[in-house]
PDB file of N, CA and C in Angstrom:
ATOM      1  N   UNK A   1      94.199 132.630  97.789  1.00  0.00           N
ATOM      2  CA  UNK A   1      95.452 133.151  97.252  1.00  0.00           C
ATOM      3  C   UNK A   1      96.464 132.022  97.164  1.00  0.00           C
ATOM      4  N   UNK A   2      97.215 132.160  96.127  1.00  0.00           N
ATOM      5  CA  UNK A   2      98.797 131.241  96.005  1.00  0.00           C
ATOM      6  C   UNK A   2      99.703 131.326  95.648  1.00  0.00           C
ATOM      7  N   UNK A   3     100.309 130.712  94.698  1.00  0.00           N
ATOM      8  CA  UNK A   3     101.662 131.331  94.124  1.00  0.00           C
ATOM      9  C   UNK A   3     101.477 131.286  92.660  1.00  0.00           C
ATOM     10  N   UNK A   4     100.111 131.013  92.042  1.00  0.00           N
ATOM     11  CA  UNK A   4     100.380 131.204  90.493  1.00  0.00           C
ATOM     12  C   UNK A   4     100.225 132.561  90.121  1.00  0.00           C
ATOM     13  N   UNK A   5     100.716 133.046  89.107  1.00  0.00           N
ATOM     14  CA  UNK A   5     100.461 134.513  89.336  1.00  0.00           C
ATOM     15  C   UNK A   5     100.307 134.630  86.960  1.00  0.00           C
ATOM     16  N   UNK A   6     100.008 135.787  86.868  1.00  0.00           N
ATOM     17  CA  UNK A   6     100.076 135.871  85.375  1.00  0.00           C
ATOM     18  C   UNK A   6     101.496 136.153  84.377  1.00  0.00           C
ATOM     19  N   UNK A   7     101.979 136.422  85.354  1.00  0.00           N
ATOM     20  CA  UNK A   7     103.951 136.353  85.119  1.00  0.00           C
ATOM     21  C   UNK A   7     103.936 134.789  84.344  1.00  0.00           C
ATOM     22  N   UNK A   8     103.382 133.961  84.908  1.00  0.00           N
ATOM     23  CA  UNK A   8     104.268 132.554  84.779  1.00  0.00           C
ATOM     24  C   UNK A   8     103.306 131.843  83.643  1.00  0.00           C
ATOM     25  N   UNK A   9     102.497 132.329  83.442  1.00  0.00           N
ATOM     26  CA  UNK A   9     101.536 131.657  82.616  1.00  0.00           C
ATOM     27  C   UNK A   9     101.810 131.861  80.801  1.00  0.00           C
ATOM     28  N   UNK A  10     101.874 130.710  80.017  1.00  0.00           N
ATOM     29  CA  UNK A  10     102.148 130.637  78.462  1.00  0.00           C
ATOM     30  C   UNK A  10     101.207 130.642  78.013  1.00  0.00           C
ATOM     31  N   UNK A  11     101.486 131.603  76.918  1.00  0.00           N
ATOM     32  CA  UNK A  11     100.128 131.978  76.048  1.00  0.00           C
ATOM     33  C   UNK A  11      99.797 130.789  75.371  1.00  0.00           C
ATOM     34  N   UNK A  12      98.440 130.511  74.757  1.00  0.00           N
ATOM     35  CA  UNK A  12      98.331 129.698  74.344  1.00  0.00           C
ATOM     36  C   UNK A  12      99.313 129.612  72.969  1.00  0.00           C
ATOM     37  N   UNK A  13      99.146 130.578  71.945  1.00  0.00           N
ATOM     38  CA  UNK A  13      99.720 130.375  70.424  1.00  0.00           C
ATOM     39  C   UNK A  13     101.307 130.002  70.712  1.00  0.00           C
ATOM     40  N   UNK A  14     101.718 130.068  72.272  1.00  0.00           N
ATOM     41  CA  UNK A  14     103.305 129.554  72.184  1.00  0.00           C
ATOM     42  C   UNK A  14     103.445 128.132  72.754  1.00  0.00           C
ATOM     43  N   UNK A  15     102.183 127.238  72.976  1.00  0.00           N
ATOM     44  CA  UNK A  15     101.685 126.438  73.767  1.00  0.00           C
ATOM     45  C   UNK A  15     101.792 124.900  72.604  1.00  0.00           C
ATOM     46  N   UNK A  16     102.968 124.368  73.118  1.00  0.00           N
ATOM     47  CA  UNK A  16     103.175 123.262  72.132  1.00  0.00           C
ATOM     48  C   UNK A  16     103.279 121.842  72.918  1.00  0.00           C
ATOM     49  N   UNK A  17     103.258 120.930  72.597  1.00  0.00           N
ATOM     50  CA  UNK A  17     103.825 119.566  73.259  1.00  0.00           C
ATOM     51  C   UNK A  17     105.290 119.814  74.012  1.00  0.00           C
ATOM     52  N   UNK A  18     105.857 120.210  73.503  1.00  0.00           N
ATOM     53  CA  UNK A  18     107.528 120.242  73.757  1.00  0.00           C
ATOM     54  C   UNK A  18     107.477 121.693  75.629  1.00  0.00           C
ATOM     55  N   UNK A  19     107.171 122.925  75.372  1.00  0.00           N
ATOM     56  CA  UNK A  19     106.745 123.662  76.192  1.00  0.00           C
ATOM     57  C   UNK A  19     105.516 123.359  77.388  1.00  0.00           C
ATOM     58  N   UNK A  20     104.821 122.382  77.509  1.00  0.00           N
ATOM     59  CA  UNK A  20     104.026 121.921  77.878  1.00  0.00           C
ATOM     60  C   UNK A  20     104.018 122.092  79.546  1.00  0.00           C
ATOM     61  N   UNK A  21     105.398 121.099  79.873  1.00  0.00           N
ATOM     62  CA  UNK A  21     105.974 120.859  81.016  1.00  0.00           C
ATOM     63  C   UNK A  21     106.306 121.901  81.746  1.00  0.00           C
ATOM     64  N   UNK A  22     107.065 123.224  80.690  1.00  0.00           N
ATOM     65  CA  UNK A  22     106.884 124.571  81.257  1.00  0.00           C
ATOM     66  C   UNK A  22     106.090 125.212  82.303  1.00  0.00           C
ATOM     67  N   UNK A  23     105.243 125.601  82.069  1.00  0.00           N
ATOM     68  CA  UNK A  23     104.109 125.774  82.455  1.00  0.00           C
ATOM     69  C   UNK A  23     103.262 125.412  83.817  1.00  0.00           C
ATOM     70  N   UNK A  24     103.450 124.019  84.128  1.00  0.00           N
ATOM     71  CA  UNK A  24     102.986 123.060  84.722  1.00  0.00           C
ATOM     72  C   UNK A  24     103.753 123.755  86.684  1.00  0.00           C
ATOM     73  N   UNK A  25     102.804 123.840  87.326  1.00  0.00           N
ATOM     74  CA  UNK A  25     102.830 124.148  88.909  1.00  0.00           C
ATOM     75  C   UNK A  25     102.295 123.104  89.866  1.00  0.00           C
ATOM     76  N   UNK A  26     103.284 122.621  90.256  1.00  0.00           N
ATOM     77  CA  UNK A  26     102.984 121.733  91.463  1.00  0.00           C
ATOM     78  C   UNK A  26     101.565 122.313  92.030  1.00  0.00           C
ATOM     79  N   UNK A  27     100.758 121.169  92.240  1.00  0.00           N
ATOM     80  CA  UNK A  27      99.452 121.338  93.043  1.00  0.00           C
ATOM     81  C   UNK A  27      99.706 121.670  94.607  1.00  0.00           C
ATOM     82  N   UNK A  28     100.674 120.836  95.278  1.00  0.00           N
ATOM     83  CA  UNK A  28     100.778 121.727  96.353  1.00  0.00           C
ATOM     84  C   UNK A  28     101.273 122.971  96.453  1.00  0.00           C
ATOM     85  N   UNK A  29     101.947 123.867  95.831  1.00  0.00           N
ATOM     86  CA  UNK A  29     102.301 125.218  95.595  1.00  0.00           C
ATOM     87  C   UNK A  29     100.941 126.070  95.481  1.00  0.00           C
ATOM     88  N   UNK A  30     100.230 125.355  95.092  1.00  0.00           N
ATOM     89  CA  UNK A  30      99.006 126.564  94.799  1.00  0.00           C
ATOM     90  C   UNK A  30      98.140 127.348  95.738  1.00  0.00           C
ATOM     91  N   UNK A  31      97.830 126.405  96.778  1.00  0.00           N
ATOM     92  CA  UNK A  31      97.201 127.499  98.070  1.00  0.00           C
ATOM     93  C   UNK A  31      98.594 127.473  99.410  1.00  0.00           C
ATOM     94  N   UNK A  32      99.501 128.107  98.526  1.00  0.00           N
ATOM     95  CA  UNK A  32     100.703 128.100  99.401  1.00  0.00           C
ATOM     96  C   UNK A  32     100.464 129.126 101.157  1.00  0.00           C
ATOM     97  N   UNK A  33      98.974 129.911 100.985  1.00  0.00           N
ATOM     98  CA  UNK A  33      98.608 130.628 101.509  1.00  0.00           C
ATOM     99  C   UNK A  33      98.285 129.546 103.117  1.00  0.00           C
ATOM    100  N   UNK A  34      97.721 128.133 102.493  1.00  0.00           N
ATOM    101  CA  UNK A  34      96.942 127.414 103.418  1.00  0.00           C
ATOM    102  C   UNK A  34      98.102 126.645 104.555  1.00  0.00           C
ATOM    103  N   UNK A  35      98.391 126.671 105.916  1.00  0.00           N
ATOM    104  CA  UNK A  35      99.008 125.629 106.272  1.00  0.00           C
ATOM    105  C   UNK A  35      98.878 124.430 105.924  1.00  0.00           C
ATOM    106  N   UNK A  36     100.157 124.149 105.612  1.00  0.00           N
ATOM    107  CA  UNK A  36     100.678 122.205 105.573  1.00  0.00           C
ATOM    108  C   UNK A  36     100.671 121.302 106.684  1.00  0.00           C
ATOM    109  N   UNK A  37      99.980 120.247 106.917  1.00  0.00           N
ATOM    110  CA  UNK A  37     100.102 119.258 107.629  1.00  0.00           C
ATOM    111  C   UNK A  37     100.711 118.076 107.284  1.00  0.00           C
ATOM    112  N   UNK A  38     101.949 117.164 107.780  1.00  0.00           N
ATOM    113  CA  UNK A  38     102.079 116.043 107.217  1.00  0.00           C
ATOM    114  C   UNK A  38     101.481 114.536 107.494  1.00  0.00           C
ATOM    115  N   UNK A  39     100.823 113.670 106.278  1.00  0.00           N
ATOM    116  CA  UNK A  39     100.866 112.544 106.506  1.00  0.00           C
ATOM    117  C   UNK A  39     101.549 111.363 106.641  1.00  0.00           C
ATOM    118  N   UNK A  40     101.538 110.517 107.735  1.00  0.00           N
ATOM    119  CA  UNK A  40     102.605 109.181 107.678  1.00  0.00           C
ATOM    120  C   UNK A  40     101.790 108.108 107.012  1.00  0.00           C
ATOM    121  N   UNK A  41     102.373 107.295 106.243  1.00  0.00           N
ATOM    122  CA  UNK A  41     102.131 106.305 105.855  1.00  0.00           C
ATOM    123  C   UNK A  41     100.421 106.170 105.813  1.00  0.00           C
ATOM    124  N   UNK A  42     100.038 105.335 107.384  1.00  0.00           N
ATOM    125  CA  UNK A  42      99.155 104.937 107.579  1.00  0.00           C
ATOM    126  C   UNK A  42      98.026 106.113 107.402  1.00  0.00           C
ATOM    127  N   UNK A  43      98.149 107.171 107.843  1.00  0.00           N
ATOM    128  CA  UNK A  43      97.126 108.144 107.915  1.00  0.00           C
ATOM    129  C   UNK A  43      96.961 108.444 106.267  1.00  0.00           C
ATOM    130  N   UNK A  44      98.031 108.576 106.016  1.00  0.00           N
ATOM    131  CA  UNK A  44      97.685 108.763 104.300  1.00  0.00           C
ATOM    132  C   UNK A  44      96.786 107.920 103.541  1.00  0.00           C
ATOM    133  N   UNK A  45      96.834 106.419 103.674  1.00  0.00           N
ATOM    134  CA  UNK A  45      96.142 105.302 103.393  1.00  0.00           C
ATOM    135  C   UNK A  45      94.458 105.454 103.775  1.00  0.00           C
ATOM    136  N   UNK A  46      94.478 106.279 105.012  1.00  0.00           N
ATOM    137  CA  UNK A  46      92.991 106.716 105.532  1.00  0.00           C
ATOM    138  C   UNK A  46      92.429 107.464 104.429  1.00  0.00           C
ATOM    139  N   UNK A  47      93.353 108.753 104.713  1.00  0.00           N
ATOM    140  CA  UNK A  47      92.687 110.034 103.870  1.00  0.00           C
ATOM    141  C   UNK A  47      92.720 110.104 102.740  1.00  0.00           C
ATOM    142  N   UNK A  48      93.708 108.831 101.693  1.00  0.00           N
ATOM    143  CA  UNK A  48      93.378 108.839 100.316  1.00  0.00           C
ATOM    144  C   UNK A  48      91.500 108.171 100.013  1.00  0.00           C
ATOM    145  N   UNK A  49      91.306 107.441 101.454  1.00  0.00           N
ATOM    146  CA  UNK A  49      89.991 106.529 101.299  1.00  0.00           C
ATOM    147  C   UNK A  49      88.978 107.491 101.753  1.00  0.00           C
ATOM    148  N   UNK A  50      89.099 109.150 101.942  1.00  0.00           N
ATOM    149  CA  UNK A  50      88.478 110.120 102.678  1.00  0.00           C
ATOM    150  C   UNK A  50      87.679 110.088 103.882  1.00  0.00           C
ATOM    151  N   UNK A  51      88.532 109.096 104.900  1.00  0.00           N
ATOM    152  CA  UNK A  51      88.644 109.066 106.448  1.00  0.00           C
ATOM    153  C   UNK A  51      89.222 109.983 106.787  1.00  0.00           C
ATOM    154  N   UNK A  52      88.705 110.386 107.776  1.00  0.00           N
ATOM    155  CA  UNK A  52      89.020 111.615 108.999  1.00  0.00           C
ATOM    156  C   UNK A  52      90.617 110.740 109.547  1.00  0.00           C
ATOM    157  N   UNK A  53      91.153 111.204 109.999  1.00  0.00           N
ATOM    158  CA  UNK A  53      92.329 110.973 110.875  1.00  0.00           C
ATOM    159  C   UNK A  53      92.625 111.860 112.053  1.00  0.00           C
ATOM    160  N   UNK A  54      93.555 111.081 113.186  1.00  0.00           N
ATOM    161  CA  UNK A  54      93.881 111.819 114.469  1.00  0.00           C
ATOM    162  C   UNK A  54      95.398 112.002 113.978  1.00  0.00           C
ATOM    163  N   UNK A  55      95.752 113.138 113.921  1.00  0.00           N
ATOM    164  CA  UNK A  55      97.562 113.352 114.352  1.00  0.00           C
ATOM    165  C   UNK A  55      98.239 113.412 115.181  1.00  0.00           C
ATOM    166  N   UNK A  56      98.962 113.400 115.662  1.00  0.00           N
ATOM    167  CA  UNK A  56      99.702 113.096 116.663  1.00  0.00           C
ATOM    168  C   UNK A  56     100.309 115.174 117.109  1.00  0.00           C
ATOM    169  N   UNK A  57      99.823 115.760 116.950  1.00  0.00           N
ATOM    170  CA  UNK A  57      99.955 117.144 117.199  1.00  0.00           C
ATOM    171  C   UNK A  57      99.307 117.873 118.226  1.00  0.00           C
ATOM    172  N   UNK A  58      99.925 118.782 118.568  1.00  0.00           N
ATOM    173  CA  UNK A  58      98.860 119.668 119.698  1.00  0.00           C
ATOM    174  C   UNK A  58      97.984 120.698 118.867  1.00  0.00           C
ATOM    175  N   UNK A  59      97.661 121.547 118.945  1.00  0.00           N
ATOM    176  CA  UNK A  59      97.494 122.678 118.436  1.00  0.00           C
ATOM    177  C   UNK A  59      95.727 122.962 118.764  1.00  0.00           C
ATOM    178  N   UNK A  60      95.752 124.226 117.835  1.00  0.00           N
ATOM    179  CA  UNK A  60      94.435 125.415 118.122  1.00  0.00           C
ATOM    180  C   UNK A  60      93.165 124.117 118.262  1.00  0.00           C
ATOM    181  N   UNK A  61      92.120 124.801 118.513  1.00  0.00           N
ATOM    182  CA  UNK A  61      90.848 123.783 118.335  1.00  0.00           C
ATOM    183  C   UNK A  61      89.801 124.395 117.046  1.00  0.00           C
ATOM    184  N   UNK A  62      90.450 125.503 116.995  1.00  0.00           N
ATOM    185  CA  UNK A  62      89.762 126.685 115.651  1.00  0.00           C
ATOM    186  C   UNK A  62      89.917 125.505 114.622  1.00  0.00           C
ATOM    187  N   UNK A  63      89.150 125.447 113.801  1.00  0.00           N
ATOM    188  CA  UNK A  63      89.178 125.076 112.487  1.00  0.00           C
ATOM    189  C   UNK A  63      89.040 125.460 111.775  1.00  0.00           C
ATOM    190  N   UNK A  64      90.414 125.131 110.698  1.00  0.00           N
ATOM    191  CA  UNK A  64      90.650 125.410 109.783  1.00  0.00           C
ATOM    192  C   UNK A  64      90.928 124.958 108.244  1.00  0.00           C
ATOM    193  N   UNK A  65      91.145 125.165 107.275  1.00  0.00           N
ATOM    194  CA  UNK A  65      91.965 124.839 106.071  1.00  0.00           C
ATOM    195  C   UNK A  65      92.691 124.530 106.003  1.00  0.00           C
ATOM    196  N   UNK A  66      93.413 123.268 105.662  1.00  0.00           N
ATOM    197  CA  UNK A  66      94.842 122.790 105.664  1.00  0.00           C
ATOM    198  C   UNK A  66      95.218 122.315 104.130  1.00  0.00           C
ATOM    199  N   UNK A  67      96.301 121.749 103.540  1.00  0.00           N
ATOM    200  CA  UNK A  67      96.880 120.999 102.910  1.00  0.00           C
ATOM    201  C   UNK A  67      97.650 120.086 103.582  1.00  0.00           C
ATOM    202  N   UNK A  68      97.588 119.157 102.966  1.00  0.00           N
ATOM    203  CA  UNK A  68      97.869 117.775 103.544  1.00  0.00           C
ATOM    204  C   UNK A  68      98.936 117.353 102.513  1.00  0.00           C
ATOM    205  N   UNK A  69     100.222 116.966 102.880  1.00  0.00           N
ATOM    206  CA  UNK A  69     101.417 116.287 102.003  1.00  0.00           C
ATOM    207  C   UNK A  69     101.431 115.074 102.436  1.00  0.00           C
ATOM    208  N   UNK A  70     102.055 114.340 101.422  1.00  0.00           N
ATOM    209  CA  UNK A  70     102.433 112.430 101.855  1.00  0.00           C
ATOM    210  C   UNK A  70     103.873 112.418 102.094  1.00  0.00           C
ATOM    211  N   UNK A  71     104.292 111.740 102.626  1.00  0.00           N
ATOM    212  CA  UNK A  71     105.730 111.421 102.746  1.00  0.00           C
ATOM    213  C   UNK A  71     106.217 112.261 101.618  1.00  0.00           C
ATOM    214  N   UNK A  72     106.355 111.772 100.649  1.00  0.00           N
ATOM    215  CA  UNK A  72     107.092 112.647  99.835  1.00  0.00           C
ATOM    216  C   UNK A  72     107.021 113.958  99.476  1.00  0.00           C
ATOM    217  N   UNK A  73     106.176 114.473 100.068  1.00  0.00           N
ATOM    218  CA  UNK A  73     106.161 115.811  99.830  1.00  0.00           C
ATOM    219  C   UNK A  73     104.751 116.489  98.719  1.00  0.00           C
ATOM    220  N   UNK A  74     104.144 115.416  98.315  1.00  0.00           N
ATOM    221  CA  UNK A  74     103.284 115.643  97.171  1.00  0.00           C
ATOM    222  C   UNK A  74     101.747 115.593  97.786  1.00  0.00           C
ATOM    223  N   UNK A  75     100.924 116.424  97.371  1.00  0.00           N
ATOM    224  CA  UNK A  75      99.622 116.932  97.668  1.00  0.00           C
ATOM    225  C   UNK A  75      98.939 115.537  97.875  1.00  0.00           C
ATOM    226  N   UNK A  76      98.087 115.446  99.194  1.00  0.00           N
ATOM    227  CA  UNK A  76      97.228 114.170  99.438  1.00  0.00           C
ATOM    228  C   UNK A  76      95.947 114.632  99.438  1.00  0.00           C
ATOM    229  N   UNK A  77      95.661 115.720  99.971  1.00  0.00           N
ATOM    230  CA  UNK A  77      94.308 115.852 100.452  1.00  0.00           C
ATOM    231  C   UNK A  77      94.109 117.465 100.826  1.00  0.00           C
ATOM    232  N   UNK A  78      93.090 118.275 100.368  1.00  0.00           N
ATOM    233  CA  UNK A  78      92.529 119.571 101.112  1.00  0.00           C
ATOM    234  C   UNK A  78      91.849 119.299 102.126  1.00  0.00           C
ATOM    235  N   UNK A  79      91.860 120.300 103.516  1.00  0.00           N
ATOM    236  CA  UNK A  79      91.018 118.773 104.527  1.00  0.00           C
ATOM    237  C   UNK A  79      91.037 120.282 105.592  1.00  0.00           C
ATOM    238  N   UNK A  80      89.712 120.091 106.767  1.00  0.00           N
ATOM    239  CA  UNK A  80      89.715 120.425 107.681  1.00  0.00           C
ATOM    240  C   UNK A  80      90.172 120.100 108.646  1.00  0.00           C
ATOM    241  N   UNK A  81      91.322 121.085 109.880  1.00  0.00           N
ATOM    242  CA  UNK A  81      91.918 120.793 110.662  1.00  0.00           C
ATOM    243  C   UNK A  81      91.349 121.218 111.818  1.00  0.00           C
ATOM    244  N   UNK A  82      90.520 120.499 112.566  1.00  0.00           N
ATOM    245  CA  UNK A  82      90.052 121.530 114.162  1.00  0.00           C
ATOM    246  C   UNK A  82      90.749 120.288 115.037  1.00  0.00           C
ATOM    247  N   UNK A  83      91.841 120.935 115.690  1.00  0.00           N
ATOM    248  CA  UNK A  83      92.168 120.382 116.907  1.00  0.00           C
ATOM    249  C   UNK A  83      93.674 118.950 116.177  1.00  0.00           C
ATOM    250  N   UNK A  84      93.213 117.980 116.737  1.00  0.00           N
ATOM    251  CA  UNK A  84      94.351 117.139 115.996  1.00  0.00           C
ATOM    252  C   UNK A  84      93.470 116.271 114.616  1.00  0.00           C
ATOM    253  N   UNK A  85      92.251 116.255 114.882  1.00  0.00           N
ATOM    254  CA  UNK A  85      91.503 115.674 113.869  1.00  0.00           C
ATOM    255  C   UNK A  85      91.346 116.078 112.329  1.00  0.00           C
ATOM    256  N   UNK A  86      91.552 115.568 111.502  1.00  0.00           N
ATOM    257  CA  UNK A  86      91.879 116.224 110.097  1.00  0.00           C
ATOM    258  C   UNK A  86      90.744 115.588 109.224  1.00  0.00           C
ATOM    259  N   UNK A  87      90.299 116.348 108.480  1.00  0.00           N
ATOM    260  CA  UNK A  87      88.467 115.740 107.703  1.00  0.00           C
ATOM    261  C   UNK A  87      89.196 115.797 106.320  1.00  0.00           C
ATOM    262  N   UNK A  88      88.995 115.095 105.448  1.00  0.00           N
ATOM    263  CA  UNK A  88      89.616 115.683 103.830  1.00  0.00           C
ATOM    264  C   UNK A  88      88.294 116.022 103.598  1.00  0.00           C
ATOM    265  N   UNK A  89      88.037 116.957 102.551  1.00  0.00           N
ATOM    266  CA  UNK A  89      87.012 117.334 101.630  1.00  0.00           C
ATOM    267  C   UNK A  89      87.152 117.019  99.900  1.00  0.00           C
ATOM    268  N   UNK A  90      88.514 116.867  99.986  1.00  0.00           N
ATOM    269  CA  UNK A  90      88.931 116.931  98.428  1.00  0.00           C
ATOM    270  C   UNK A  90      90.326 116.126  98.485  1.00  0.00           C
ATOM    271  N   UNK A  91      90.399 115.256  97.518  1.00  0.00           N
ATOM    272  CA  UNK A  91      91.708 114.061  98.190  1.00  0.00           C
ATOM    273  C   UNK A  91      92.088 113.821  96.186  1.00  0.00           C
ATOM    274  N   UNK A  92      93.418 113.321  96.194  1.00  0.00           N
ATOM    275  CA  UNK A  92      93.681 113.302  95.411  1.00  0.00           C
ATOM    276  C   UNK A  92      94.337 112.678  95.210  1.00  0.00           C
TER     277      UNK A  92
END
């Protein structure tokens, strides 16, 4: 589940160069369902190279689904979270 929904979506026959941008949904918005984890710098540099990383966090040992942001706020990586260790599967 996420946040695109059929509300927001342009038909194609209204679908021009100019409207284009319209349309267009941030990739991290989309499994808005999944917790966010953030990357610093260095860890980002890992997981763009699809290295595992340690975070500096406590939390569950369950593993799970995460999204992963970079400093700025923009989608790095889909990645498994068990414990502080983070796996990407899909990096971007």
């Amino acid at each position: 589940s996420g946040s695109a929904n059929l509300e927001q979506a342009i038909r194609l026959d209204d679908l021009t160069p100019a409207s284009l941008g319209q349309g267009l949904v941030p990739m991290i918005s989309i499994l808005s369902a999944w917790p966010m984890v953030m990357a610093a710098p260095r860890e980002a540099a890992d997981l763009r190279l699809g290295r595992a990383v340690t975070l500096d966090r406590g939390g569950e040992v369950k593993r799970v689904r995460v999204r992963v942001a970079d400093a700025s706020g923009g989608l790095l990586a889909l990645a498994y979270l068990e414990g502080s260790r983070v796996q990407p599967f899909c990096v971007f």
